[in-house]
N, C-alpha and C. Protein backbone atom coordinates (compact mmCIF):
# COMPACT_ATOMS: atom_id res chain seq x y z
N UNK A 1 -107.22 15.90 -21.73
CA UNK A 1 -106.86 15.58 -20.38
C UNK A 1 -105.36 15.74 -20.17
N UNK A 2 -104.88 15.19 -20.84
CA UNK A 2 -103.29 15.27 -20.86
C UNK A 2 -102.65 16.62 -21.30
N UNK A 3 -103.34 17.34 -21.82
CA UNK A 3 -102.96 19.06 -22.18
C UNK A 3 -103.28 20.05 -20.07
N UNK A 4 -104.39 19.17 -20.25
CA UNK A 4 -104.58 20.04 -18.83
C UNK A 4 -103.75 19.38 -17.50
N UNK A 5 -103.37 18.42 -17.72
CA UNK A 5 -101.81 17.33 -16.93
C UNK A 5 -100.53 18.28 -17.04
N UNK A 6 -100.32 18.88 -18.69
CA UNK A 6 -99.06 19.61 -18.76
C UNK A 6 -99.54 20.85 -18.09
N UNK A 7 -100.65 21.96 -17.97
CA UNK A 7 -100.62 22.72 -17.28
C UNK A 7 -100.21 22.50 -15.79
N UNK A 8 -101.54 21.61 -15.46
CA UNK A 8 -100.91 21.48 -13.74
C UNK A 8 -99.63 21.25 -13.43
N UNK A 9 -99.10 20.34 -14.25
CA UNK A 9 -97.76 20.00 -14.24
C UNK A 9 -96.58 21.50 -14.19
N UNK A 10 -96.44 22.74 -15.38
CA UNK A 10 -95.99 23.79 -15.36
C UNK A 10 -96.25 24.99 -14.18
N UNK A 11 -96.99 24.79 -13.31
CA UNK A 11 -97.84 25.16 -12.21
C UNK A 11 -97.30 24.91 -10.91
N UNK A 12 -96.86 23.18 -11.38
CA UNK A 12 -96.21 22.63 -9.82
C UNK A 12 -94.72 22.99 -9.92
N UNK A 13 -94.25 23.20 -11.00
CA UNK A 13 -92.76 23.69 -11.49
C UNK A 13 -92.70 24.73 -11.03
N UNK A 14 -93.29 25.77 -11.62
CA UNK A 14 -93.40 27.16 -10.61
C UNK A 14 -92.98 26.92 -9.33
N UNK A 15 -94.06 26.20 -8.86
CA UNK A 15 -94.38 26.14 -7.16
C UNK A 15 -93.00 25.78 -6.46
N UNK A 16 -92.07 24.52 -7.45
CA UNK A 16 -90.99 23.93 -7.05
C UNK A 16 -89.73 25.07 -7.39
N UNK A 17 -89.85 25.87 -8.03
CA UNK A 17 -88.74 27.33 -8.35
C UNK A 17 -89.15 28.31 -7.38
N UNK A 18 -90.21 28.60 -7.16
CA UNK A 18 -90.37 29.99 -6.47
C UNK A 18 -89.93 29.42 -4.99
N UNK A 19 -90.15 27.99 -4.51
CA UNK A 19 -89.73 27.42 -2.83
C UNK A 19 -87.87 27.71 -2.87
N UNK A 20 -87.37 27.36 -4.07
CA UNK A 20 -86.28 27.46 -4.50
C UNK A 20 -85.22 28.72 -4.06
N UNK A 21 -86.11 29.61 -4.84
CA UNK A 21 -85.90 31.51 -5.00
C UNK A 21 -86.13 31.51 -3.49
N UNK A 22 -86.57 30.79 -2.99
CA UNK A 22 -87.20 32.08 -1.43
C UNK A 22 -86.24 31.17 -0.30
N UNK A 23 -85.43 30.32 -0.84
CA UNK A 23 -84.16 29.26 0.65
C UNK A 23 -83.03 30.08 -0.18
N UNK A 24 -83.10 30.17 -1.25
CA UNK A 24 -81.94 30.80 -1.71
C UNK A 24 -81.77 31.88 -1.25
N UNK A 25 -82.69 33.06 -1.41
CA UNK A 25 -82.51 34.24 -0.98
C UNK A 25 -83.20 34.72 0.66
N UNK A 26 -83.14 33.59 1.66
CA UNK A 26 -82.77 33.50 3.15
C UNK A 26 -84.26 33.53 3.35
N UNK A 27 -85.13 33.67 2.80
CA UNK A 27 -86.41 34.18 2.98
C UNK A 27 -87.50 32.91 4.32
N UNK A 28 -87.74 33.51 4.58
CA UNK A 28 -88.25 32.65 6.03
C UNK A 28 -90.03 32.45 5.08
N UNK A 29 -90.08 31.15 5.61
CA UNK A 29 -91.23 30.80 5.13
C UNK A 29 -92.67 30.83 6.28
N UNK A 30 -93.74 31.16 5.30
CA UNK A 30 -95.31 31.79 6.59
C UNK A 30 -95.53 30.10 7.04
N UNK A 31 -94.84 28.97 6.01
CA UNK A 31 -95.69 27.72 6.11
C UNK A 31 -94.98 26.63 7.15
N UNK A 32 -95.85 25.61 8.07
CA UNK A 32 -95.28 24.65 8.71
C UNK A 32 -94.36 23.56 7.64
N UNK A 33 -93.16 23.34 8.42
CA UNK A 33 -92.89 22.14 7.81
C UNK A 33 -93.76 20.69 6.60
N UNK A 34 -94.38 20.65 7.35
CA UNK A 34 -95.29 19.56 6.85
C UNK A 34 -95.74 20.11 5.48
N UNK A 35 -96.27 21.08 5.70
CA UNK A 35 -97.17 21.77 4.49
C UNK A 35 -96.13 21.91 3.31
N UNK A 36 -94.58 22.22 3.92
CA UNK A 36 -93.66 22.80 2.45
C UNK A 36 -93.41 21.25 2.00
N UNK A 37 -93.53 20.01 2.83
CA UNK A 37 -92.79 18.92 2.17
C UNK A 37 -94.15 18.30 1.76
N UNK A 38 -94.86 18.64 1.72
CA UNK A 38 -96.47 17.92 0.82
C UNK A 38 -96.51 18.38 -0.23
N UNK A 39 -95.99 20.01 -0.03
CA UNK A 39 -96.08 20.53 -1.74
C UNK A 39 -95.07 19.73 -2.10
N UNK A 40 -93.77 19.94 -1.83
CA UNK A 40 -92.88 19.25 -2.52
C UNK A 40 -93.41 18.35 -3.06
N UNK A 41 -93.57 17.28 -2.15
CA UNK A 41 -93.78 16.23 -3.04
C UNK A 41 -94.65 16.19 -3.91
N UNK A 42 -95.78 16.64 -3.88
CA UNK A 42 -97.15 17.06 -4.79
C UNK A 42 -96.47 17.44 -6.01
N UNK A 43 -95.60 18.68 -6.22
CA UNK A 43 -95.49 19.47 -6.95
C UNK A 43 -94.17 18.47 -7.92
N UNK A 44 -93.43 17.62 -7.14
CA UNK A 44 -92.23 16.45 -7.86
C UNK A 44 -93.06 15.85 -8.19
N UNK A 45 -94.42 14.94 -7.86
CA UNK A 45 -94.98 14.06 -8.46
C UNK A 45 -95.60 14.59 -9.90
N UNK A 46 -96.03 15.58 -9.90
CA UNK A 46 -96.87 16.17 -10.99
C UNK A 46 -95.59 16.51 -12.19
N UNK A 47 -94.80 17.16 -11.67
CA UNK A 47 -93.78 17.13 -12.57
C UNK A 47 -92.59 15.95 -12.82
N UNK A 48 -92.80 14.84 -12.14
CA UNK A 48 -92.10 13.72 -12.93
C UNK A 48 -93.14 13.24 -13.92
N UNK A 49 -94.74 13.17 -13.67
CA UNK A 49 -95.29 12.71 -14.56
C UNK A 49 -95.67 12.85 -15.48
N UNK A 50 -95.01 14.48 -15.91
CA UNK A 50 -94.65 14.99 -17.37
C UNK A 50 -93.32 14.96 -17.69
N UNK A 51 -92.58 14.51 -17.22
CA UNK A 51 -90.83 13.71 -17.55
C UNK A 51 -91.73 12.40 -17.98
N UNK A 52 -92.39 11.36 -17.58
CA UNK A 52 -92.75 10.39 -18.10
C UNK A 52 -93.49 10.24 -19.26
N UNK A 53 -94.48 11.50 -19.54
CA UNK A 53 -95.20 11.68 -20.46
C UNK A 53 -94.26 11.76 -21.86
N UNK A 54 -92.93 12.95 -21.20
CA UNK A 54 -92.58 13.28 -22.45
C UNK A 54 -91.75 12.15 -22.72
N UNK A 55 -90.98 11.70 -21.80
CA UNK A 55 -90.56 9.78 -22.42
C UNK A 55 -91.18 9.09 -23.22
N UNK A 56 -92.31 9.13 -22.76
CA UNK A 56 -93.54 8.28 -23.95
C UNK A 56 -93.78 8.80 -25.34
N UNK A 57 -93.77 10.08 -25.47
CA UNK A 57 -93.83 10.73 -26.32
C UNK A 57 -92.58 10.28 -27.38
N UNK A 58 -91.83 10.77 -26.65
CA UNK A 58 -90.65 10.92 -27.45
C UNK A 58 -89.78 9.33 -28.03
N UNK A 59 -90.89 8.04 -27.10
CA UNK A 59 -90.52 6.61 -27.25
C UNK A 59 -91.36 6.15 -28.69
N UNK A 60 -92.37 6.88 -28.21
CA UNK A 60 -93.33 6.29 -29.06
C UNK A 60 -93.51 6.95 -30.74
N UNK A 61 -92.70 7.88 -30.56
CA UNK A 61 -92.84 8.83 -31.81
C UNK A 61 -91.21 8.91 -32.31
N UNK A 62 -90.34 7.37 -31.87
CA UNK A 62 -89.70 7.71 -32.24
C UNK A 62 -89.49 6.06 -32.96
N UNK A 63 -87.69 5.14 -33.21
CA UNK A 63 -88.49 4.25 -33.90
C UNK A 63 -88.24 2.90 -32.49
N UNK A 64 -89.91 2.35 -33.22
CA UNK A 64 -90.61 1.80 -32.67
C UNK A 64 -90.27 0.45 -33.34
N UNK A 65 -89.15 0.04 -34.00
CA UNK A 65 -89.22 -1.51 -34.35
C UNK A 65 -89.05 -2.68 -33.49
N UNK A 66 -87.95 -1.87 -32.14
CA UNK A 66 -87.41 -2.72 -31.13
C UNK A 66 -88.71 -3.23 -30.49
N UNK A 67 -90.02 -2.89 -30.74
CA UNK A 67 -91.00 -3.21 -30.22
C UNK A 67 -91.37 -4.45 -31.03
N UNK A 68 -91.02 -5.07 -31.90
CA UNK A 68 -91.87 -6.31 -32.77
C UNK A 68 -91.31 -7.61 -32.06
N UNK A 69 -90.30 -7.75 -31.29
CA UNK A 69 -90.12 -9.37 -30.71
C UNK A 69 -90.08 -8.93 -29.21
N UNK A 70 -89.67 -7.71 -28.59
CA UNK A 70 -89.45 -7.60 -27.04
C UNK A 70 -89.85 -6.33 -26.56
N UNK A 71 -89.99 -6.33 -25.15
CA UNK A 71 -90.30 -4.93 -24.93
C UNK A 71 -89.02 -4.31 -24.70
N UNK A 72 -88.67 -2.95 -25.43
CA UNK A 72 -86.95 -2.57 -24.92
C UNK A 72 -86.89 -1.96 -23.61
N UNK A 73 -85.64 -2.24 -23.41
CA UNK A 73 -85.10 -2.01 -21.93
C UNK A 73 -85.86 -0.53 -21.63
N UNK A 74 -85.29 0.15 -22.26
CA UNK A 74 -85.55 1.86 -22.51
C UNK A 74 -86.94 1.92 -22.47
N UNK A 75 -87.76 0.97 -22.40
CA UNK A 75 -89.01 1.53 -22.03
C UNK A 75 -89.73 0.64 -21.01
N UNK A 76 -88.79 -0.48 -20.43
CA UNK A 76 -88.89 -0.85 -19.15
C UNK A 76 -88.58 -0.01 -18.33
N UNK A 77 -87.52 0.60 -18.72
CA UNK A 77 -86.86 2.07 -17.30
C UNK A 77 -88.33 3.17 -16.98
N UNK A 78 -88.29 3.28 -18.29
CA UNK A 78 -89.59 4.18 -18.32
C UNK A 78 -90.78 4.31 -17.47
N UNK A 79 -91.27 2.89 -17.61
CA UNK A 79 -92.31 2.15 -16.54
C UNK A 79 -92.06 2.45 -15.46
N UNK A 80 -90.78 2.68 -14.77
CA UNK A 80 -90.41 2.89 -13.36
C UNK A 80 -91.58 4.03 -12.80
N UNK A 81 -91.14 5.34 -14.10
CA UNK A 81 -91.57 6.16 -13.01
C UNK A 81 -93.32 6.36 -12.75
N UNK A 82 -94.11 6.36 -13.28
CA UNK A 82 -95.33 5.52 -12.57
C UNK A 82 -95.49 5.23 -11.61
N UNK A 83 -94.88 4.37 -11.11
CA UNK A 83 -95.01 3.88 -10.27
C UNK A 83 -94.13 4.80 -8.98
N UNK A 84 -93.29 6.16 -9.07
CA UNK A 84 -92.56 6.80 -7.88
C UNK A 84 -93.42 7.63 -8.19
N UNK A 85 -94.31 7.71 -9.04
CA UNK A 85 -95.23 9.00 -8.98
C UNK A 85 -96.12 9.02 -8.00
N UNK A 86 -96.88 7.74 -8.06
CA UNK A 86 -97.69 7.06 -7.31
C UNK A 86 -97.16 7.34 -5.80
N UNK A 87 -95.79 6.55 -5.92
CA UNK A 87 -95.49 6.14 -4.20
C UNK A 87 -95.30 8.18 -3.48
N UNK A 88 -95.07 9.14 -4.66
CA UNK A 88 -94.50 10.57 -4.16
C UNK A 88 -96.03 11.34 -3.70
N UNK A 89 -97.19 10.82 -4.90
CA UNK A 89 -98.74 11.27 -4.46
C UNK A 89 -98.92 10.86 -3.23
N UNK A 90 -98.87 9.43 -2.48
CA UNK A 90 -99.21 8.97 -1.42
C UNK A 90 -99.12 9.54 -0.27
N UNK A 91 -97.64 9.87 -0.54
CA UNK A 91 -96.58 10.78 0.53
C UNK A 91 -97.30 12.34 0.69
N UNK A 92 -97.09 12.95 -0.28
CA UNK A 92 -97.77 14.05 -0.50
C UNK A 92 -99.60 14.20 0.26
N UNK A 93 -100.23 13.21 -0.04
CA UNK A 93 -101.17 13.04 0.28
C UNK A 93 -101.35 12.62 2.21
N UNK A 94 -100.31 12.18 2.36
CA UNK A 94 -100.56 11.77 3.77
C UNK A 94 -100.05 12.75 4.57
N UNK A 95 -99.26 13.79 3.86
CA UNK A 95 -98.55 15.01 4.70
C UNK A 95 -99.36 16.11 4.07
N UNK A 96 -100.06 16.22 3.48
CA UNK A 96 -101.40 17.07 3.38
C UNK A 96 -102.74 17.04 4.27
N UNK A 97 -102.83 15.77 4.67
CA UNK A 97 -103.67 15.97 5.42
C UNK A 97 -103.47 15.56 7.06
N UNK A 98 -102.30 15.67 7.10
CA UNK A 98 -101.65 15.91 8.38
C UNK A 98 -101.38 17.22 8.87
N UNK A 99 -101.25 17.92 7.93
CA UNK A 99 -100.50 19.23 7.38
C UNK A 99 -101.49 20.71 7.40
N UNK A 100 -102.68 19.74 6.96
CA UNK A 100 -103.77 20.80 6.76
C UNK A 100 -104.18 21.86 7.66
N UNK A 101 -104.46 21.48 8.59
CA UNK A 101 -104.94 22.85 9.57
C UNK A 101 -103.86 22.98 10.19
N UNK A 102 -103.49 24.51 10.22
CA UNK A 102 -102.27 25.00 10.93
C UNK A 102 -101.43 25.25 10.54
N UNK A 103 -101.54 24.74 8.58
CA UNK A 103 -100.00 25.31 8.10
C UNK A 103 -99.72 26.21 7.81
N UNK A 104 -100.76 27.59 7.91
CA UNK A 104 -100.24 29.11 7.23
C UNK A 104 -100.26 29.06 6.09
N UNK A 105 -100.84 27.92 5.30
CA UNK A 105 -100.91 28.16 3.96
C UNK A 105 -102.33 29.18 3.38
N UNK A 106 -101.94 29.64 2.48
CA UNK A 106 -103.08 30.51 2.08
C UNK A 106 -104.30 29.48 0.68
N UNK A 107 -105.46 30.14 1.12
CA UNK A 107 -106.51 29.46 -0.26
C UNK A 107 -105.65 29.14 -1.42
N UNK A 108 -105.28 29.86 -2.31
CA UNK A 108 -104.89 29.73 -3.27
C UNK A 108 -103.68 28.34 -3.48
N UNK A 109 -102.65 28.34 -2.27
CA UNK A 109 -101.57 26.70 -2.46
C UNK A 109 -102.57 25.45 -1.80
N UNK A 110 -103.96 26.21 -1.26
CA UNK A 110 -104.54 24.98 -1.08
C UNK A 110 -104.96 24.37 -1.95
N UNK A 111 -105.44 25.18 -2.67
CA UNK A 111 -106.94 24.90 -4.15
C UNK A 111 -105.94 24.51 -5.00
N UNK A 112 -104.79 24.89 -5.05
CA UNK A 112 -103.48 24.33 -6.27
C UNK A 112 -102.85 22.89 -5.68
N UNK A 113 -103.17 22.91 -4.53
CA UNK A 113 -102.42 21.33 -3.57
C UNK A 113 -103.83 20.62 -4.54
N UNK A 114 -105.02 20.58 -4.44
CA UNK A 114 -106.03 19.85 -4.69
C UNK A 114 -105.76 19.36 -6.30
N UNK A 115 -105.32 20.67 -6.82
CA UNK A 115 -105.68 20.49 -8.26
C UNK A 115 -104.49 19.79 -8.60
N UNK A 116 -103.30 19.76 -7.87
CA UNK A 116 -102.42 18.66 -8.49
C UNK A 116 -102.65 17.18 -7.73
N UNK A 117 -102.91 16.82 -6.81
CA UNK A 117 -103.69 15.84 -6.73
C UNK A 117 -105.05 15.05 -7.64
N UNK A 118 -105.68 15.92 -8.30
CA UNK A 118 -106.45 15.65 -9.63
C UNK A 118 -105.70 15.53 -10.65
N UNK A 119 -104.87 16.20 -10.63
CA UNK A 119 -103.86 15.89 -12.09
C UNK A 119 -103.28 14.50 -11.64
N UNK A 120 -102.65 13.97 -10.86
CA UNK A 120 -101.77 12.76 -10.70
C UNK A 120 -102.94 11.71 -10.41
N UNK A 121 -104.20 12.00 -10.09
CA UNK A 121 -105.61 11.34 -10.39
C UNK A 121 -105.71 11.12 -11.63
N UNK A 122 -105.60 12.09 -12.57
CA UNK A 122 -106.18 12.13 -14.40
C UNK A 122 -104.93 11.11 -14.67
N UNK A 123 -103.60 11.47 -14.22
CA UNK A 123 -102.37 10.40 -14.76
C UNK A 123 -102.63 8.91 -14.73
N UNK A 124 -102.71 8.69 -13.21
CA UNK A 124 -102.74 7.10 -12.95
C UNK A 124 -104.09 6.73 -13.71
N UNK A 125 -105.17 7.26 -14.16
CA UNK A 125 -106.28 7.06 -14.87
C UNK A 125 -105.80 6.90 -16.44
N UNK A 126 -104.81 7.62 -16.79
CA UNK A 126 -104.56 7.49 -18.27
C UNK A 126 -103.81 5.97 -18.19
N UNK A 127 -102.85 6.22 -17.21
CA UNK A 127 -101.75 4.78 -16.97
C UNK A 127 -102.67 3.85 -17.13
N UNK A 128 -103.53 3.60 -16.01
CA UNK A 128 -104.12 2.60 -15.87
C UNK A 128 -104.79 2.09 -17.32
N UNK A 129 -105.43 3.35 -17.92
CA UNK A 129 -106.44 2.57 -19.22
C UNK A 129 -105.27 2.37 -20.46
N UNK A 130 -104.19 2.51 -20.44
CA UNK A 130 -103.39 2.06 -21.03
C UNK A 130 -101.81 0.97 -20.85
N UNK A 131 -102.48 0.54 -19.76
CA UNK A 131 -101.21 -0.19 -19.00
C UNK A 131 -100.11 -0.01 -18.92
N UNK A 132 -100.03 1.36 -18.23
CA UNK A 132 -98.34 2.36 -18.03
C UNK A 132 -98.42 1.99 -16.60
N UNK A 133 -98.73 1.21 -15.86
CA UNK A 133 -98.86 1.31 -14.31
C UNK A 133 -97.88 0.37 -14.05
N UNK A 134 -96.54 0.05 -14.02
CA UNK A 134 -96.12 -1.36 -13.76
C UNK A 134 -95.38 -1.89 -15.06
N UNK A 135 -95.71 -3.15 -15.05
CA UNK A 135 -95.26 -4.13 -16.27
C UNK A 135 -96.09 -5.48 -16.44
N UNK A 136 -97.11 -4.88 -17.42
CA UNK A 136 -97.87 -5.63 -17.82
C UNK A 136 -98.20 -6.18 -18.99
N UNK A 137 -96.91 -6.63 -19.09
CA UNK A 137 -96.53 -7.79 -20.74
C UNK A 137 -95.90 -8.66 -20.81
């Protein structure tokens, strides 16, 4: 699940470089407002929640003693983002389907809007069954 998190995740990166490449180089966009700031956010949420992943990773695989009397700060910070992932899906989600008919978007950033919305679905599902949602200790 979390292998197919880092894809969607490398996917929404794209999505967030190529919007990049095309203001940089003056390029006028086919899509409504609404529609470019849903991806955005879609495409920031999915990719902070592999900045969080790899935090964990790199917390948990690294040393782990500060963990035997307290929880460390450094992985209280951590916890944060969870939770802006959450509040950036919401956003994303409410300007998607505001967004939807009329934005000039084509099948393909639709079916990829969906599938990163399932990915930040599979996330808060991993969070949740492991109590990354918050601070719950």
């Amino acid at each position: 699940m979390l292998l197919a998190f880092t894809l969607i995740a490398v996917s929404a990166l794209v999505v967030l470089l190529t919007g990049l490449g095309r203001r940089l180089l003056g390029r006028a966009a086919s899509t409504t407002a609404r529609w470019r700031l849903a991806r955005s956010l879609a495409a920031g949420a999915v990719v902070l929640g592999l900045a969080f992943l790899i935090g964990l990773a790199v917390v948990l695989l690294g040393d782990t003693s500060g963990f035997l009397y307290q929880v460390p700060t450094g992985f209280r910070g951590l916890l944060v983002l969870p939770v802006v992932v959450l509040l950036m899906a919401v956003g994303a989600l409410v300007f998607t389907v505001r967004g939807w008919r009329g934005s000039g978007a084509g099948l393909a950033a639709r079916i990829h809007q969906v599938v990163a919305f399932i990915g930040v679905a599979a996330l808060t599902w991993f969070g949740w069954q492991w109590n990354l949602i918050g601070w719950h200790f």
